[in-house]
Protein backbone atom coordinates (compact mmCIF):
# COMPACT_ATOMS: atom_id res chain seq x y z
CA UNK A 1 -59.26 -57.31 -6.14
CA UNK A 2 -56.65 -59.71 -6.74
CA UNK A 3 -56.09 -62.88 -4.53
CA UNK A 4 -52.44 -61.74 -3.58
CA UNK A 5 -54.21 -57.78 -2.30
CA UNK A 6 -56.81 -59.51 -0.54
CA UNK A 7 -53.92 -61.99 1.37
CA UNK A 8 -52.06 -58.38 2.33
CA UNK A 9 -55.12 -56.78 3.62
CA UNK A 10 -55.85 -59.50 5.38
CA UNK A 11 -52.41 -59.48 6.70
CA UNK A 12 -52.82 -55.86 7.98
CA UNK A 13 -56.17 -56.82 9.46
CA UNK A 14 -54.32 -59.30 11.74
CA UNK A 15 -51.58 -56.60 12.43
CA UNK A 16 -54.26 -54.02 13.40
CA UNK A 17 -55.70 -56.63 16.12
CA UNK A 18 -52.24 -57.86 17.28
CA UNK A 19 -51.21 -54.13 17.83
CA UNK A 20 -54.59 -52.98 19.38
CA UNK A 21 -54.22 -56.65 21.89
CA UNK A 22 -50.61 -55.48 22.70
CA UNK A 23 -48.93 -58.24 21.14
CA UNK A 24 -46.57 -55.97 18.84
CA UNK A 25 -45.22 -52.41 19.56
CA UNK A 26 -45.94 -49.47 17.36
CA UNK A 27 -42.61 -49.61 15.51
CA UNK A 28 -43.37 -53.54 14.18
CA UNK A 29 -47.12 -52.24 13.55
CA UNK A 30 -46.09 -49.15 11.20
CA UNK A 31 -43.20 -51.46 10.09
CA UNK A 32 -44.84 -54.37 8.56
CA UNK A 33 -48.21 -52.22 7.69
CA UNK A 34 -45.44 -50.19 5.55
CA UNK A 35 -44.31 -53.19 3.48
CA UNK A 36 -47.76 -54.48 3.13
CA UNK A 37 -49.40 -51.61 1.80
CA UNK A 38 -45.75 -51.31 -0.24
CA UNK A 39 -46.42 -54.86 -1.16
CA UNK A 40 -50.23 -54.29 -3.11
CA UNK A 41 -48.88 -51.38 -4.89
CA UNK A 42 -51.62 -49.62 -6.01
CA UNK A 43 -51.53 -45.49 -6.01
CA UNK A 44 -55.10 -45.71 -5.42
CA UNK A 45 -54.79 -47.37 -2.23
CA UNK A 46 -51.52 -46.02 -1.02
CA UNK A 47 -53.17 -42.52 -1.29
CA UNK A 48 -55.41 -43.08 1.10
CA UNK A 49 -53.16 -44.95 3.26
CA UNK A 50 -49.85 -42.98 3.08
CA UNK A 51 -51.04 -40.08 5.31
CA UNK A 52 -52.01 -42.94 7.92
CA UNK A 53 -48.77 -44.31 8.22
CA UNK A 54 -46.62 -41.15 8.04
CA UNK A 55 -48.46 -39.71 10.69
CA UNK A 56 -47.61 -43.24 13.07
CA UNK A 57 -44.37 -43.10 11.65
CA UNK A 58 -44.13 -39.53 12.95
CA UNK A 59 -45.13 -40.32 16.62
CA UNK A 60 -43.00 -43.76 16.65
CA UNK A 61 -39.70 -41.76 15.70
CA UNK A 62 -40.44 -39.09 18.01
CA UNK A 63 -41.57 -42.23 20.69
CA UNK A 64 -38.18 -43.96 19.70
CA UNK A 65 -35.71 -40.86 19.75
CA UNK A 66 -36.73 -39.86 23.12
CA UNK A 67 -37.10 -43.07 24.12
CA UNK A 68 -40.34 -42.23 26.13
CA UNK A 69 -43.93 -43.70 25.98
CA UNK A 70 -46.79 -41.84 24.12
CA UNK A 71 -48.50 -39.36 25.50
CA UNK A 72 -52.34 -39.20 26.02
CA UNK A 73 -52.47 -37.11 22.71
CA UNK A 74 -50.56 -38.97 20.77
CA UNK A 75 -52.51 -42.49 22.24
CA UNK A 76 -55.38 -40.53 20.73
CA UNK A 77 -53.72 -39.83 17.38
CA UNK A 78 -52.57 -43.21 17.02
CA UNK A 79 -56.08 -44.78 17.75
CA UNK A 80 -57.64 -42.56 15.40
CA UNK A 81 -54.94 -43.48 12.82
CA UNK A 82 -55.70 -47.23 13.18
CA UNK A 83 -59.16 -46.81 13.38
CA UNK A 84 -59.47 -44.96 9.57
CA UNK A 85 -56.84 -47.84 8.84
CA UNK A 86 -58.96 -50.44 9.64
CA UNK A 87 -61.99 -48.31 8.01
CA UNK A 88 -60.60 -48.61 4.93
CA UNK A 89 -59.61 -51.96 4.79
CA UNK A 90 -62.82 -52.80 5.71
CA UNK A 91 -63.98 -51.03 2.19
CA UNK A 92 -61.65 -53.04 0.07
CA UNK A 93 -62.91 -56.73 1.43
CA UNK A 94 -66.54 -55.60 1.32
């Protein structure tokens, strides 16, 4: 792994923990994860993490356009979806 892939996974470590601590809302998390995964470029990587995102990007439109707060499902879904995103950034600095 390059030095430049390991700063952006690094960078969407941080995100995950500032999200999960409250300090940024869902649509800066999916946001700036979406321009750092953008950012490393690699088809490899954005396969795995693509689905990830479109599914948060899914909820946070639906979250935005309604102008509501998640639901108990969706909480769910979006802690899973961070969870297997910090799962597999967890593979790529081990």
């Amino acid at each position: 792994m390059y030095d430049f892939e390991f700063r952006q996974i690094t960078l969407m470590q941080q995100i995950i923990e500032d999200f999960k601590i409250g300090c940024i809302s869902l649509n800066i998390f999916v946001q700036k994860t979406e321009a750092l995964i953008s950012a490393i470029d690699r088809d490899e990587f954005s396969d795995l993490t693509d689905p990830i995102v479109l599914d948060l990007e899914v909820i946070n439109a639906a979250l935005l356009d309604e102008g509501r707060a998640p639901t108990d499902e969706e909480n769910q879904s979006i802690s899973n979806a961070v969870s297997n995103l910090r799962n597999i950034l967890s593979g790529c600095v081990s």
